[in-house]
N, C-alpha and C. Protein backbone atom coordinates (compact mmCIF):
# COMPACT_ATOMS: atom_id res chain seq x y z
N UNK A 1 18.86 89.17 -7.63
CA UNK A 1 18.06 88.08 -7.11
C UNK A 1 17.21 88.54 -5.92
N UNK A 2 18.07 89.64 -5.21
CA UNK A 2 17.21 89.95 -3.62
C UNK A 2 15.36 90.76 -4.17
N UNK A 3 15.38 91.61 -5.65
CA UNK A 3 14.44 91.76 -5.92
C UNK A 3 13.18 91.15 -6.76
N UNK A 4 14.02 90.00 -7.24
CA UNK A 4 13.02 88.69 -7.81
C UNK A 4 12.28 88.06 -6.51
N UNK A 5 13.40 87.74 -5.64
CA UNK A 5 12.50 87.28 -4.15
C UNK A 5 11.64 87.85 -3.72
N UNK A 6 11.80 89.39 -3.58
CA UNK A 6 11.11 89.89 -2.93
C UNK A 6 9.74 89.90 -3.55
N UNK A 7 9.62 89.78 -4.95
CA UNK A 7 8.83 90.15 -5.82
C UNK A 7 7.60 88.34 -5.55
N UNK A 8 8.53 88.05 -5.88
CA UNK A 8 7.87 86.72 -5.75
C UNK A 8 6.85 86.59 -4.50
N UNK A 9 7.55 86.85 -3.52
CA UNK A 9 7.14 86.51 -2.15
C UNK A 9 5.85 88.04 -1.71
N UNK A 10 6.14 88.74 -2.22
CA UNK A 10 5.20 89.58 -1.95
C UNK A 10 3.62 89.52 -3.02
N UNK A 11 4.27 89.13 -4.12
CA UNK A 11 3.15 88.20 -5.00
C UNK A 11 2.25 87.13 -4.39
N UNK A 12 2.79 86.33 -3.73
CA UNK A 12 2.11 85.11 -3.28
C UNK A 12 1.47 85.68 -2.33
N UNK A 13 1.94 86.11 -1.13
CA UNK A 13 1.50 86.79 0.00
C UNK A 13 0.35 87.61 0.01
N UNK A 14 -0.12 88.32 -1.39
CA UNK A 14 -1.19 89.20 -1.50
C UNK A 14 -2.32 88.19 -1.97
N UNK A 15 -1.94 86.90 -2.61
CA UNK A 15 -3.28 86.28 -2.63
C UNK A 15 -3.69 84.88 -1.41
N UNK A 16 -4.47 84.32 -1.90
CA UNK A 16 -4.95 83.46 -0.39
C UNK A 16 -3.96 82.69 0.24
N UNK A 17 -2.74 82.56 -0.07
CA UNK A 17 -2.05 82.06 0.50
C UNK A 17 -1.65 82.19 1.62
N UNK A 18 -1.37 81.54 2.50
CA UNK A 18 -1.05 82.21 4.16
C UNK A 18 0.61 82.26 4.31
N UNK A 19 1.29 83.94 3.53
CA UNK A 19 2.51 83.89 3.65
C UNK A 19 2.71 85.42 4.19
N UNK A 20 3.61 86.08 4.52
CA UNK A 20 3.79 86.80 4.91
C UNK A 20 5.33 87.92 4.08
N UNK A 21 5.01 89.04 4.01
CA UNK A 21 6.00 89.76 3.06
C UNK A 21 6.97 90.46 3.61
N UNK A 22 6.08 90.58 4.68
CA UNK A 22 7.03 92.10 5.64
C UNK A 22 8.64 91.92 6.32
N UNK A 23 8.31 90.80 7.03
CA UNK A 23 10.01 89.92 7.50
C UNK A 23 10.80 90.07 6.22
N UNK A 24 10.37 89.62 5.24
CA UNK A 24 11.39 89.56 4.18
C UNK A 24 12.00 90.32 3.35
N UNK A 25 11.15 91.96 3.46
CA UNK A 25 10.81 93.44 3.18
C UNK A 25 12.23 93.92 4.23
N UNK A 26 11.96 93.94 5.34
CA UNK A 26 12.62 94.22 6.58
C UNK A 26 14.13 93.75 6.21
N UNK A 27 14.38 92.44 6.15
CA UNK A 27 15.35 91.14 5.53
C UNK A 27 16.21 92.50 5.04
N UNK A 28 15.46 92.85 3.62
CA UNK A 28 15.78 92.80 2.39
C UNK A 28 16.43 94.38 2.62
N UNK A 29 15.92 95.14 3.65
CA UNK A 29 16.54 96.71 3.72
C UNK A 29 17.94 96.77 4.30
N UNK A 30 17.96 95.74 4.81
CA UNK A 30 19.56 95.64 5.48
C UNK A 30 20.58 95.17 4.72
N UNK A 31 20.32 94.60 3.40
CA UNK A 31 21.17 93.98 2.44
C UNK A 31 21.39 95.24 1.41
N UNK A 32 20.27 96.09 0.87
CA UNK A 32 20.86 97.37 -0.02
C UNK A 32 20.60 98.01 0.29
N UNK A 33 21.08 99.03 0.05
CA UNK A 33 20.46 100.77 0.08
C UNK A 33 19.09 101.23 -0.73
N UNK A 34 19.10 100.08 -1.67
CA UNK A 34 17.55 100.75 -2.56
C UNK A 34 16.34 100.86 -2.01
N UNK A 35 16.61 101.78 -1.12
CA UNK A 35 14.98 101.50 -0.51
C UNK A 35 13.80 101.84 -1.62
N UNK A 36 14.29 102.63 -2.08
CA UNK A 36 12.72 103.04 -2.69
C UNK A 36 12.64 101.76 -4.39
N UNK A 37 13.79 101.26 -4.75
CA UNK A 37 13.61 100.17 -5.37
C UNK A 37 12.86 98.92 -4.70
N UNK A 38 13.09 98.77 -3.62
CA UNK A 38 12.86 97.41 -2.77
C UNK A 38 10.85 98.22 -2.37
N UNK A 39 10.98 98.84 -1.96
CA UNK A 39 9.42 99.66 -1.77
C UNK A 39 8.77 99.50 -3.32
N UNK A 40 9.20 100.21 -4.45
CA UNK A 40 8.23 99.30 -5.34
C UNK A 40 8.31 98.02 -6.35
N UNK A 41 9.05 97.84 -5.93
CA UNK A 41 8.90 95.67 -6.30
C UNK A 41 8.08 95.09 -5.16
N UNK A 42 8.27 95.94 -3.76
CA UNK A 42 7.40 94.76 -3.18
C UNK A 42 5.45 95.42 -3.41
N UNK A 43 5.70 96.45 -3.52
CA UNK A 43 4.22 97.47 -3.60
C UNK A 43 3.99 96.72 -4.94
N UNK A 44 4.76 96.84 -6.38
CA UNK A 44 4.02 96.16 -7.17
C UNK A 44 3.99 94.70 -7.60
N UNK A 45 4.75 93.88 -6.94
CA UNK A 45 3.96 92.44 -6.40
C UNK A 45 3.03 92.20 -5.54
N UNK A 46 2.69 93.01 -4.47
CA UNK A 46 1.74 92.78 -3.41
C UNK A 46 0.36 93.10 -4.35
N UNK A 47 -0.04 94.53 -4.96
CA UNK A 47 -0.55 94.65 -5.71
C UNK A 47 -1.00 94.07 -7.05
N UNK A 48 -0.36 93.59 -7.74
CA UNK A 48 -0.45 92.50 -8.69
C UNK A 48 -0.96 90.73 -7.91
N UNK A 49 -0.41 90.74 -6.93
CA UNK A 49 -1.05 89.34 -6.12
C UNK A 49 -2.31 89.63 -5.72
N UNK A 50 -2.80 90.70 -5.56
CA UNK A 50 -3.87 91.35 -5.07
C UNK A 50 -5.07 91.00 -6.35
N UNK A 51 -4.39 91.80 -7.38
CA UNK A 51 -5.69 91.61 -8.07
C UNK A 51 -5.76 90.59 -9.11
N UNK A 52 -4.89 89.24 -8.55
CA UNK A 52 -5.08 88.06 -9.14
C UNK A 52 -6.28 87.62 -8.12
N UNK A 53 -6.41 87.57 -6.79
CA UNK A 53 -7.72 87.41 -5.95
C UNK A 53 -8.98 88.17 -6.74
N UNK A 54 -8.69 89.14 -7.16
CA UNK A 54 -9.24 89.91 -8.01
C UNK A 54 -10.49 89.25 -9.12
N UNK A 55 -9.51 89.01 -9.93
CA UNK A 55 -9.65 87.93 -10.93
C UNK A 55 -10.74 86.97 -10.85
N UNK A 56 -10.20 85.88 -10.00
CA UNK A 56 -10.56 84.43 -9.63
C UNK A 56 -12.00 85.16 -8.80
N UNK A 57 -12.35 85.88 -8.17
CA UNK A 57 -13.74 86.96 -8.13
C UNK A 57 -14.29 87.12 -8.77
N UNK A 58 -13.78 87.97 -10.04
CA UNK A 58 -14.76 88.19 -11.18
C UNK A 58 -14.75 86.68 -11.37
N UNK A 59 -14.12 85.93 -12.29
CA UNK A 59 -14.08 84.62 -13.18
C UNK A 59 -14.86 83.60 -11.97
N UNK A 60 -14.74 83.63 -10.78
CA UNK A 60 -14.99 82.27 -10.40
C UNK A 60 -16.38 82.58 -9.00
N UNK A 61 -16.44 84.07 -9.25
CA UNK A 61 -17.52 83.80 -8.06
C UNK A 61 -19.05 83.34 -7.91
N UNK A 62 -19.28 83.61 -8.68
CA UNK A 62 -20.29 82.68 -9.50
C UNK A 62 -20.73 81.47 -9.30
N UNK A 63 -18.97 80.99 -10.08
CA UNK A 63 -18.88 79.42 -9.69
C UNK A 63 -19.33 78.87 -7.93
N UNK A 64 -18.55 79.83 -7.32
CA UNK A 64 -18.32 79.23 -5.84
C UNK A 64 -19.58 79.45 -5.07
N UNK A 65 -20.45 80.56 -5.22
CA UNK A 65 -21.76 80.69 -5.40
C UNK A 65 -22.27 79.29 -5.55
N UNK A 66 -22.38 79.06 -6.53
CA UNK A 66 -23.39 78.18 -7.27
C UNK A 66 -23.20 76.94 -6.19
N UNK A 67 -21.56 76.37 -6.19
CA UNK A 67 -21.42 74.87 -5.68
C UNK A 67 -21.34 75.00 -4.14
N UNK A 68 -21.89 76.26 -3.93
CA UNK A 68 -21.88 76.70 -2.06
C UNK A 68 -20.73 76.47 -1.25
N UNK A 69 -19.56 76.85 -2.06
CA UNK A 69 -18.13 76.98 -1.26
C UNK A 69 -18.45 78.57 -0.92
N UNK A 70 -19.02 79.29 -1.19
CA UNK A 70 -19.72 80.96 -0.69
C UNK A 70 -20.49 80.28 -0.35
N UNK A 71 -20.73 81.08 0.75
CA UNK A 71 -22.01 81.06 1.73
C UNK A 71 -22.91 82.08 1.48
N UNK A 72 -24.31 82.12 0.84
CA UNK A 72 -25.11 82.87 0.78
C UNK A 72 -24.90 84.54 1.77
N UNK A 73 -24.96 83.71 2.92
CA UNK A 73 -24.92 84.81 3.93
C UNK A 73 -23.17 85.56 4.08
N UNK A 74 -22.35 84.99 3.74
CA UNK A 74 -21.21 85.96 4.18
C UNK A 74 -21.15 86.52 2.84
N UNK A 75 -21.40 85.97 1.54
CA UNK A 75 -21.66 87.30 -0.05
C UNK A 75 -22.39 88.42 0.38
N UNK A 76 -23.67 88.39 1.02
CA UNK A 76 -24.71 89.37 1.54
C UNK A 76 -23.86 89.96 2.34
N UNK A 77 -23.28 89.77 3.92
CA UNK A 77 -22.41 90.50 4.25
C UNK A 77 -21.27 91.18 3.84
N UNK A 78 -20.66 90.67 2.55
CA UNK A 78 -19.67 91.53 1.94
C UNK A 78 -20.32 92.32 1.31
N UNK A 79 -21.28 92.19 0.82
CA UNK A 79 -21.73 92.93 -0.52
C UNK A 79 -22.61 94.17 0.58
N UNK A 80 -22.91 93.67 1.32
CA UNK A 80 -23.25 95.18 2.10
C UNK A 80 -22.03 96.02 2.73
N UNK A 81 -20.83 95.36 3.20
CA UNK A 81 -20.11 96.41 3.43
C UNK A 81 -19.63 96.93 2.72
N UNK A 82 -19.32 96.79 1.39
CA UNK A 82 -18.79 96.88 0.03
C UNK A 82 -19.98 97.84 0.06
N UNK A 83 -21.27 98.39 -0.11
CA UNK A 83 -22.24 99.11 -0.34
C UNK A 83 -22.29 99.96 0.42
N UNK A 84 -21.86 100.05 1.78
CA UNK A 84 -21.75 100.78 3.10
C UNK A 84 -20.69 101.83 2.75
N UNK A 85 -19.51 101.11 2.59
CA UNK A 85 -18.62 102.11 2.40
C UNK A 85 -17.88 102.04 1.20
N UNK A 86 -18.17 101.71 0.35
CA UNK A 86 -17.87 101.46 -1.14
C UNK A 86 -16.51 101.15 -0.88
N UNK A 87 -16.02 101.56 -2.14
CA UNK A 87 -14.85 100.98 -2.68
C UNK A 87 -14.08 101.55 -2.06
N UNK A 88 -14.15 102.09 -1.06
CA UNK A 88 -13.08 103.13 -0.30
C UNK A 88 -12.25 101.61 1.02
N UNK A 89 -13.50 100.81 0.55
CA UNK A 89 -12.88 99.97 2.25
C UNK A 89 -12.04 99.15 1.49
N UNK A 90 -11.35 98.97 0.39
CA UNK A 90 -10.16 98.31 -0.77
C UNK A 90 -9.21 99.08 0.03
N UNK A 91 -9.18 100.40 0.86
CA UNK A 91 -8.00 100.98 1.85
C UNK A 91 -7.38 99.76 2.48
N UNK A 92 -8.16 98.83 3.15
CA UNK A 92 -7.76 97.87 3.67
C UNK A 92 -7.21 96.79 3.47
N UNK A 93 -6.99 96.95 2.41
CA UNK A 93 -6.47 95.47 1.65
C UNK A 93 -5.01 95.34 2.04
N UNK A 94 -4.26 95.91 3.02
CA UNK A 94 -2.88 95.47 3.24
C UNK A 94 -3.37 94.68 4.41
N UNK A 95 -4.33 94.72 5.05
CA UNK A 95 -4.67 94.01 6.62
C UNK A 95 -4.37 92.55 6.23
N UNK A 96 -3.61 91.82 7.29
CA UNK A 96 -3.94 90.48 7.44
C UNK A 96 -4.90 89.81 7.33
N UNK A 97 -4.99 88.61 6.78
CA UNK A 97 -6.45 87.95 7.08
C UNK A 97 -7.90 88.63 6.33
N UNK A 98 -7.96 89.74 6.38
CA UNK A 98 -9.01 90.68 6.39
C UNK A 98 -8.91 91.14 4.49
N UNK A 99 -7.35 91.85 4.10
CA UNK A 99 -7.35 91.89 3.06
C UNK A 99 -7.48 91.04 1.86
N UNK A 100 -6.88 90.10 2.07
CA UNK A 100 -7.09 88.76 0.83
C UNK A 100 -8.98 89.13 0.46
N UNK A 101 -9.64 88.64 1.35
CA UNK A 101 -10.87 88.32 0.84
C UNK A 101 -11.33 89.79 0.38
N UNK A 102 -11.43 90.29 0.60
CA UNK A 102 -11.58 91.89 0.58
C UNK A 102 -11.40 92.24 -1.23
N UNK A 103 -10.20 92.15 -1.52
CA UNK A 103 -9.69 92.15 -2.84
C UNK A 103 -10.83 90.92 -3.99
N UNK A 104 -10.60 89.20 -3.30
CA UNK A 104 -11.42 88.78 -3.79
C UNK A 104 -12.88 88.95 -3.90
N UNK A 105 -13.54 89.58 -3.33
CA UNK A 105 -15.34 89.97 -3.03
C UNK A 105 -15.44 91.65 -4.17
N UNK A 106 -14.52 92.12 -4.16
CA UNK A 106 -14.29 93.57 -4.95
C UNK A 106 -14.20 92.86 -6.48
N UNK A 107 -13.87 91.75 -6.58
CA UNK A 107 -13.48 91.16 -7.97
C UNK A 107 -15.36 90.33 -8.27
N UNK A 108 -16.12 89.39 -7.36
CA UNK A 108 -17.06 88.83 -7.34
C UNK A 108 -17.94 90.31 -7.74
N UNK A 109 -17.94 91.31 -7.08
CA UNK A 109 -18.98 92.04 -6.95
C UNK A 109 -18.63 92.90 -8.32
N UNK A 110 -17.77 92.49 -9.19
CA UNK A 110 -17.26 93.36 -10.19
C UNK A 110 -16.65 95.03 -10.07
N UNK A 111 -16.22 95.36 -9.48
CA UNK A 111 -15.73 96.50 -8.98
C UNK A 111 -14.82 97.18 -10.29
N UNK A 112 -14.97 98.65 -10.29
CA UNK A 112 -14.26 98.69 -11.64
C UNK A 112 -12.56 98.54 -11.31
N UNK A 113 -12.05 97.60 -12.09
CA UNK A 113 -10.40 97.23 -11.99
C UNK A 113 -9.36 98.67 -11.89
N UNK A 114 -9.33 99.41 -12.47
CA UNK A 114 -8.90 100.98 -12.34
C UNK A 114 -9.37 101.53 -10.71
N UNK A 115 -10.02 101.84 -10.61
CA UNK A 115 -10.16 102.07 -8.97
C UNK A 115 -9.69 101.26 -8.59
N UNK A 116 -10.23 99.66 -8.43
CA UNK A 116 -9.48 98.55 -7.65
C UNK A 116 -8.03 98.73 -7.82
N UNK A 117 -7.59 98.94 -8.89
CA UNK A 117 -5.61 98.93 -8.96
C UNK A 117 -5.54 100.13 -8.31
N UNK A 118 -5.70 101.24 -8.49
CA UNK A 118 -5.16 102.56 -7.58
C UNK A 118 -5.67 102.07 -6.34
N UNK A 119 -6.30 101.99 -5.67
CA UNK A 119 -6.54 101.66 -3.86
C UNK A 119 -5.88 101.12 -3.43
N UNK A 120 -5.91 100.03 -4.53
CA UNK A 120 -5.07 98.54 -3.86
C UNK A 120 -3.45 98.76 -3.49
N UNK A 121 -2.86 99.61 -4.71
CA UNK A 121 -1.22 100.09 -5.05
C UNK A 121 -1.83 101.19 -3.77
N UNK A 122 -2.57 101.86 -3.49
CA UNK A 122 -2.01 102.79 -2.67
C UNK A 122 -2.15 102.15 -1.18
N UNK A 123 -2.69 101.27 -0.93
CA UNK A 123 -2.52 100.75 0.36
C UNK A 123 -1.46 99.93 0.60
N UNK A 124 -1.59 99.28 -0.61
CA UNK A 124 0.23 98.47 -0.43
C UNK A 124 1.04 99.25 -0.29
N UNK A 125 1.01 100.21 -0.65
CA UNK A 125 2.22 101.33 -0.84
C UNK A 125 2.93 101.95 0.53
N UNK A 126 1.66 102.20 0.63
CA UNK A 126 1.69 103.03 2.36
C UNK A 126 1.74 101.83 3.27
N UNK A 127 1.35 100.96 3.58
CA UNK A 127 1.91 99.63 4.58
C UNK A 127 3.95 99.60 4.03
N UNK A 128 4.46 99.90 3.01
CA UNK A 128 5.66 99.36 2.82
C UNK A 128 6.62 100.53 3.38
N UNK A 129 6.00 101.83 2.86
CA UNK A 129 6.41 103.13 3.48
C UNK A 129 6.27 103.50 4.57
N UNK A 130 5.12 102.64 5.21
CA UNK A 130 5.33 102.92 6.82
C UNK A 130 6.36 101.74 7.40
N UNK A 131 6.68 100.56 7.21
CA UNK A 131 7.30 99.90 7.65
C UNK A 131 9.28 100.32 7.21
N UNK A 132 9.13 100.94 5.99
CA UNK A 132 10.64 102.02 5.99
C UNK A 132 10.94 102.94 6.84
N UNK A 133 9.43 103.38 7.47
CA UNK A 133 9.74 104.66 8.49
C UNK A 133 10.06 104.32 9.91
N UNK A 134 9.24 103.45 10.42
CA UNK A 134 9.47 102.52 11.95
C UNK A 134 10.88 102.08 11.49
N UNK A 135 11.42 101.63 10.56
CA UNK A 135 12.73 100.79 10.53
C UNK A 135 13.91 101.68 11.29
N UNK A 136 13.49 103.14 10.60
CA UNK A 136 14.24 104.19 10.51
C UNK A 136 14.10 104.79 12.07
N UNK A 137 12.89 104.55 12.65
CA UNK A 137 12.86 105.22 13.59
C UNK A 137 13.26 104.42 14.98
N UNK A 138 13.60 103.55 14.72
CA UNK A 138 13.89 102.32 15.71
C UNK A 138 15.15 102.14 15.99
């Protein structure tokens, strides 16, 4: 059950929802020894929540476009930093606040899904592996 939770909760957490994974990541290292089990259930729920924002990008940005829930001007600003530093700035998608939309605008701007899944898994990855290492070092 401790890795259905985790799974769950790190799912939700990667899309717009305002939840948080890491407390429960943290939680969850003091109850087993599996670290590197508990590292990828939560890497591949965070990732999979990720590119459900993904998704609703490709499928719906358009839409949100059209009925001006996007703002002309902040698409133009994504779509230039997205052009600035390409697909490399998907590094960021573990950031608070910052990542959600990030993932969703990579999905609007059509980004190819294969790059988007490797960046995305490797930034989740490394946010979960660094938070095993501070645990350790603390």
């Amino acid at each position: 059950m401790l890795f259905v939770t985790l799974f769950l909760v790190a799912f939700a957490s990667a899309t717009l929802l305002p939840l948080g994974s890491e407390a429960l990541f943290l939680y969850d290292m003091t109850q087993t020894p599996h670290l590197l089990g508990l590292w990828f259930v939560a890497t591949l729920g965070n990732t999979l929540g990720s590119f459900v924002n993904y998704l609703l990008g490709l499928k719906g940005g358009a839409y949100l476009l059209r009925r001006g829930y996007l703002s002309k001007r902040r698409f133009k600003v994504a779509k230039e930093h997205f052009r600035r530093y390409g697909v490399w700035i998907l590094l960021l998608a573990w950031v608070p606040i910052v990542g959600d939309p990030l993932t969703f605008m990579a999905g609007v701007l059509r980004y190819g899904y294969g790059k988007f899944l490797l960046l995305v898994a490797l930034s989740k990855g490394l946010r979960y592996a660094t938070l095993i290492f501070l645990y350790f070092q603390l």
